[in-house]
N, C-alpha and C. Protein backbone atom coordinates (compact mmCIF):
# COMPACT_ATOMS: atom_id res chain seq x y z
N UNK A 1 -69.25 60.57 -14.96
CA UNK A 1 -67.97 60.44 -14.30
C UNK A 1 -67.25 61.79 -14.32
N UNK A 2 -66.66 62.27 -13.33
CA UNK A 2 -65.86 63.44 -13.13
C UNK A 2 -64.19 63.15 -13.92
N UNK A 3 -64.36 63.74 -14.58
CA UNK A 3 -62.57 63.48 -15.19
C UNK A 3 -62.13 64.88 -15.51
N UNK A 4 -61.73 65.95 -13.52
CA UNK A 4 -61.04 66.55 -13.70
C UNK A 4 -59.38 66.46 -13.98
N UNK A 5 -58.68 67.29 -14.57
CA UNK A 5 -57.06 66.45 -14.55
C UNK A 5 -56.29 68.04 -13.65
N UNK A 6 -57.26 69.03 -13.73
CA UNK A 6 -56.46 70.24 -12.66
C UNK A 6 -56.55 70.16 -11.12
N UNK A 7 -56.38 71.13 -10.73
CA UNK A 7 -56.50 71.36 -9.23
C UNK A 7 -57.54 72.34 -8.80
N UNK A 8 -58.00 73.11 -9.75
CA UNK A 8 -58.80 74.00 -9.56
C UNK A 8 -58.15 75.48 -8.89
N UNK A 9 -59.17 76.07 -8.06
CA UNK A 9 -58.74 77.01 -7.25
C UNK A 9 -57.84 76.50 -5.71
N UNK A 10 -57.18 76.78 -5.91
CA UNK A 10 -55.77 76.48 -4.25
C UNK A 10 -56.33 77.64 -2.97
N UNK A 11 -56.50 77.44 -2.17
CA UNK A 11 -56.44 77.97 -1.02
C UNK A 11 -55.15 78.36 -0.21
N UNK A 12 -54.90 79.53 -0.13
CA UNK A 12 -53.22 79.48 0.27
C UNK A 12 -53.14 80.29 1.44
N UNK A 13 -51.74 79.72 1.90
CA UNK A 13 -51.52 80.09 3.42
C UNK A 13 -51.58 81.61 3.78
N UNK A 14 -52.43 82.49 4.83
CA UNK A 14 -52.12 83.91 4.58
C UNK A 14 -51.04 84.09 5.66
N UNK A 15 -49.86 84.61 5.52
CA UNK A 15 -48.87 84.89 6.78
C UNK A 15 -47.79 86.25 6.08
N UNK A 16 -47.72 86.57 6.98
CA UNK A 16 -46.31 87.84 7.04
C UNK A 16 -45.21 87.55 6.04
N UNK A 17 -45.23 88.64 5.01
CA UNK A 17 -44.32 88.30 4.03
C UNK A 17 -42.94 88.89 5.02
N UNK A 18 -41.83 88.37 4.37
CA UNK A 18 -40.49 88.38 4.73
C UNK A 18 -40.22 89.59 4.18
N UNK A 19 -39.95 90.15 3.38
CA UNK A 19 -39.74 91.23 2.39
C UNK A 19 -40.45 92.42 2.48
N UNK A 20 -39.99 93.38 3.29
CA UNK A 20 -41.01 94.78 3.06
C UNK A 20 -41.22 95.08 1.71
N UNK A 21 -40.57 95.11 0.86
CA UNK A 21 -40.90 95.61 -0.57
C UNK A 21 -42.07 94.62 -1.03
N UNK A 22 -42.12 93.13 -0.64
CA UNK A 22 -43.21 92.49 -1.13
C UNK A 22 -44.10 92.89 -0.04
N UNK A 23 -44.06 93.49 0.97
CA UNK A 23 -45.78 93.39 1.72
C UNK A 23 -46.02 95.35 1.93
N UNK A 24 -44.61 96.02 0.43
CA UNK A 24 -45.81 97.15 0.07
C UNK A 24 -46.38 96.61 -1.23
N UNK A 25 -45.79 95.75 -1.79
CA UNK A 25 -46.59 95.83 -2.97
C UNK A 25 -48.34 94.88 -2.56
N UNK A 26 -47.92 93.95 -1.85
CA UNK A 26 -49.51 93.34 -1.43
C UNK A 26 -50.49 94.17 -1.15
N UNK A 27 -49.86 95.51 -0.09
CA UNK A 27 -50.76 96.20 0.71
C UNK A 27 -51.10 97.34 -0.47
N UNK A 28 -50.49 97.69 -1.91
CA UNK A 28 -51.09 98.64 -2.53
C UNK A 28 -52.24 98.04 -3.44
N UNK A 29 -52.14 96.57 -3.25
CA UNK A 29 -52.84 95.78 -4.43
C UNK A 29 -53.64 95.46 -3.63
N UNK A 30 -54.09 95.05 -2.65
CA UNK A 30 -55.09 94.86 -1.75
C UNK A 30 -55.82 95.91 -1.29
N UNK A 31 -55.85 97.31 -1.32
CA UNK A 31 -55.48 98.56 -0.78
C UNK A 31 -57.09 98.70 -1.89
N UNK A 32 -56.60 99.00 -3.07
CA UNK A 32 -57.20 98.72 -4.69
C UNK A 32 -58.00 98.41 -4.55
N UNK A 33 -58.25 97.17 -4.30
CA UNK A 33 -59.52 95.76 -3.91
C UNK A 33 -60.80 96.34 -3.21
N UNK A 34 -60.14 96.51 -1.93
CA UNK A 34 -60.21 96.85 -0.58
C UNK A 34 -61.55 98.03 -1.01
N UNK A 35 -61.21 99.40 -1.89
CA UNK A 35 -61.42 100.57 -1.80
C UNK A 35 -62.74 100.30 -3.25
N UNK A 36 -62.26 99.15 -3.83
CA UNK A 36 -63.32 99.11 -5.23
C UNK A 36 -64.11 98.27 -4.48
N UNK A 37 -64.46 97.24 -3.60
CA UNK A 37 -65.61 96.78 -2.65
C UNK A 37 -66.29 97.39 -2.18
N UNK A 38 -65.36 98.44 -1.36
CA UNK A 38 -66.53 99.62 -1.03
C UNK A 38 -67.15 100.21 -1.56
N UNK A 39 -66.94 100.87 -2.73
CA UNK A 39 -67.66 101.67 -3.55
C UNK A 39 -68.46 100.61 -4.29
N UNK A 40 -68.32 99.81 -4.44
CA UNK A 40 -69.18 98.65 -4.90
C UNK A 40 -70.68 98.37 -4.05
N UNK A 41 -70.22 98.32 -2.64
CA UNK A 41 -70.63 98.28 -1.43
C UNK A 41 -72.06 99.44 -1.12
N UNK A 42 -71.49 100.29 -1.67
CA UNK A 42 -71.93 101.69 -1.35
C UNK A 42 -72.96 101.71 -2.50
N UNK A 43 -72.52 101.15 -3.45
CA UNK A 43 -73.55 101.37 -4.88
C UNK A 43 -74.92 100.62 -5.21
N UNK A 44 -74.57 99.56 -4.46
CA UNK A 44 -75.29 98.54 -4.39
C UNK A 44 -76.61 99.01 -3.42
N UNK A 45 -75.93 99.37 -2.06
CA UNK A 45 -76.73 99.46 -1.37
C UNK A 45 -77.39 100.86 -1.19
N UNK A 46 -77.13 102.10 -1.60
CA UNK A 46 -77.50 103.06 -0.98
C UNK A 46 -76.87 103.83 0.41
N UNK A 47 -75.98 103.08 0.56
CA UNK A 47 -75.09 103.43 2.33
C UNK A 47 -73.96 104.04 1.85
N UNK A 48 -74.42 105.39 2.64
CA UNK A 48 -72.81 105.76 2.82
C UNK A 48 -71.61 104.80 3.74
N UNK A 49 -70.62 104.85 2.92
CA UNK A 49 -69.08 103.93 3.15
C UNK A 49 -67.81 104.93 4.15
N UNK A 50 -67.51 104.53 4.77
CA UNK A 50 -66.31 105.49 5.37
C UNK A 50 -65.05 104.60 5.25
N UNK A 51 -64.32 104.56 4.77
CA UNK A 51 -62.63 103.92 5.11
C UNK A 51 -61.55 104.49 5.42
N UNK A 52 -60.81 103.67 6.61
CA UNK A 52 -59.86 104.88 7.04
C UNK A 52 -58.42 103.35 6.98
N UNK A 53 -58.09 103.31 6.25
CA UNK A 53 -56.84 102.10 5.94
C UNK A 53 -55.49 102.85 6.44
N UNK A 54 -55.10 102.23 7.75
CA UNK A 54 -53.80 102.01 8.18
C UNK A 54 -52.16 101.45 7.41
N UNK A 55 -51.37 102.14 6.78
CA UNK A 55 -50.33 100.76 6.35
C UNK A 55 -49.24 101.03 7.72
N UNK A 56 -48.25 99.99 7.53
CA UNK A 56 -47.06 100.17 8.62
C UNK A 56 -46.17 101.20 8.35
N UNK A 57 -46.42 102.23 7.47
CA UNK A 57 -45.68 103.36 7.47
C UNK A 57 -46.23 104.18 7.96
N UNK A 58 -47.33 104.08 8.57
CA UNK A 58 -48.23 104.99 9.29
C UNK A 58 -48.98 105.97 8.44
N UNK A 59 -48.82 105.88 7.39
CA UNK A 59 -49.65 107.06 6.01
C UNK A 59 -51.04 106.05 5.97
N UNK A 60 -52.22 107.30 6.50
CA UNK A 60 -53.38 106.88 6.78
C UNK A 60 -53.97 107.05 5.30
N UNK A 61 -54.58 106.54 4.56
CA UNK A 61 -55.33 106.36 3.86
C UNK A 61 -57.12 107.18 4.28
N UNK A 62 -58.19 107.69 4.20
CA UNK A 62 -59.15 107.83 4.53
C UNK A 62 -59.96 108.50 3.04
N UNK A 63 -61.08 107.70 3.00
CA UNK A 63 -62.13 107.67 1.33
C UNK A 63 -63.39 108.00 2.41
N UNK A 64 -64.34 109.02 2.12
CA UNK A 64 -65.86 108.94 2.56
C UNK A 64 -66.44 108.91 1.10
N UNK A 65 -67.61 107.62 1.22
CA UNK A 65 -68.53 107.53 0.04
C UNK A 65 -69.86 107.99 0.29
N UNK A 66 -70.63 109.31 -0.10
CA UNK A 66 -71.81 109.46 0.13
C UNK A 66 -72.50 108.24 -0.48
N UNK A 67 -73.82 108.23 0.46
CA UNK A 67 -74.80 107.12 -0.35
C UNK A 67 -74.93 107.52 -1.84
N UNK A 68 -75.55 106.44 -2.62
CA UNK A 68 -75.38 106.89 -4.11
C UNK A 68 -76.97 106.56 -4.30
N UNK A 69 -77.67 107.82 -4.49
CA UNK A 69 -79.21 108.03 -5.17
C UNK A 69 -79.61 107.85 -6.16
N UNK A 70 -79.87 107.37 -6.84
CA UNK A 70 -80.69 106.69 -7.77
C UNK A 70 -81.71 107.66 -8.42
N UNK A 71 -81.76 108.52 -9.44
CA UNK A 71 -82.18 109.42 -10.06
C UNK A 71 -83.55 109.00 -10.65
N UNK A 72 -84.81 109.20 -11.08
CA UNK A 72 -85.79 108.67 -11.38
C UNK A 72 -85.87 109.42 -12.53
């Protein structure tokens, strides 16, 4: 018999925060995420990564990840 008593993980609504100060802080914390996937991305696979992240202040963000070689 299942006798959870939580909710588990929630799925939540994604929409436009009201608050510029809350959607810089989302976009520096997502930003983070965003930039450690790639290099994750990149490590995993051998592929070079390019990211060029836009915010609404117009300050471009841009990371190039050479492929990552594997030394024998």
């Amino acid at each position: 018999m299942d006798k959870r008593t939580g909710k588990g993980r929630q799925k939540i609504e994604i929409k436009l925060s009201e608050s510029k100060e809350a959607r810089l802080v989302t976009f520096s914390k997502r930003k983070k995420g965003f930039f450690k996937k790639a290099n994750e991305f990149s490590t995993r696979t051998g592929a070079g990564v390019d990211v060029m992240l836009c915010s609404f202040h117009q300050v471009e963000k841009h990371i190039t990840m050479p492929p990552q070689v594997k030394k024998k």
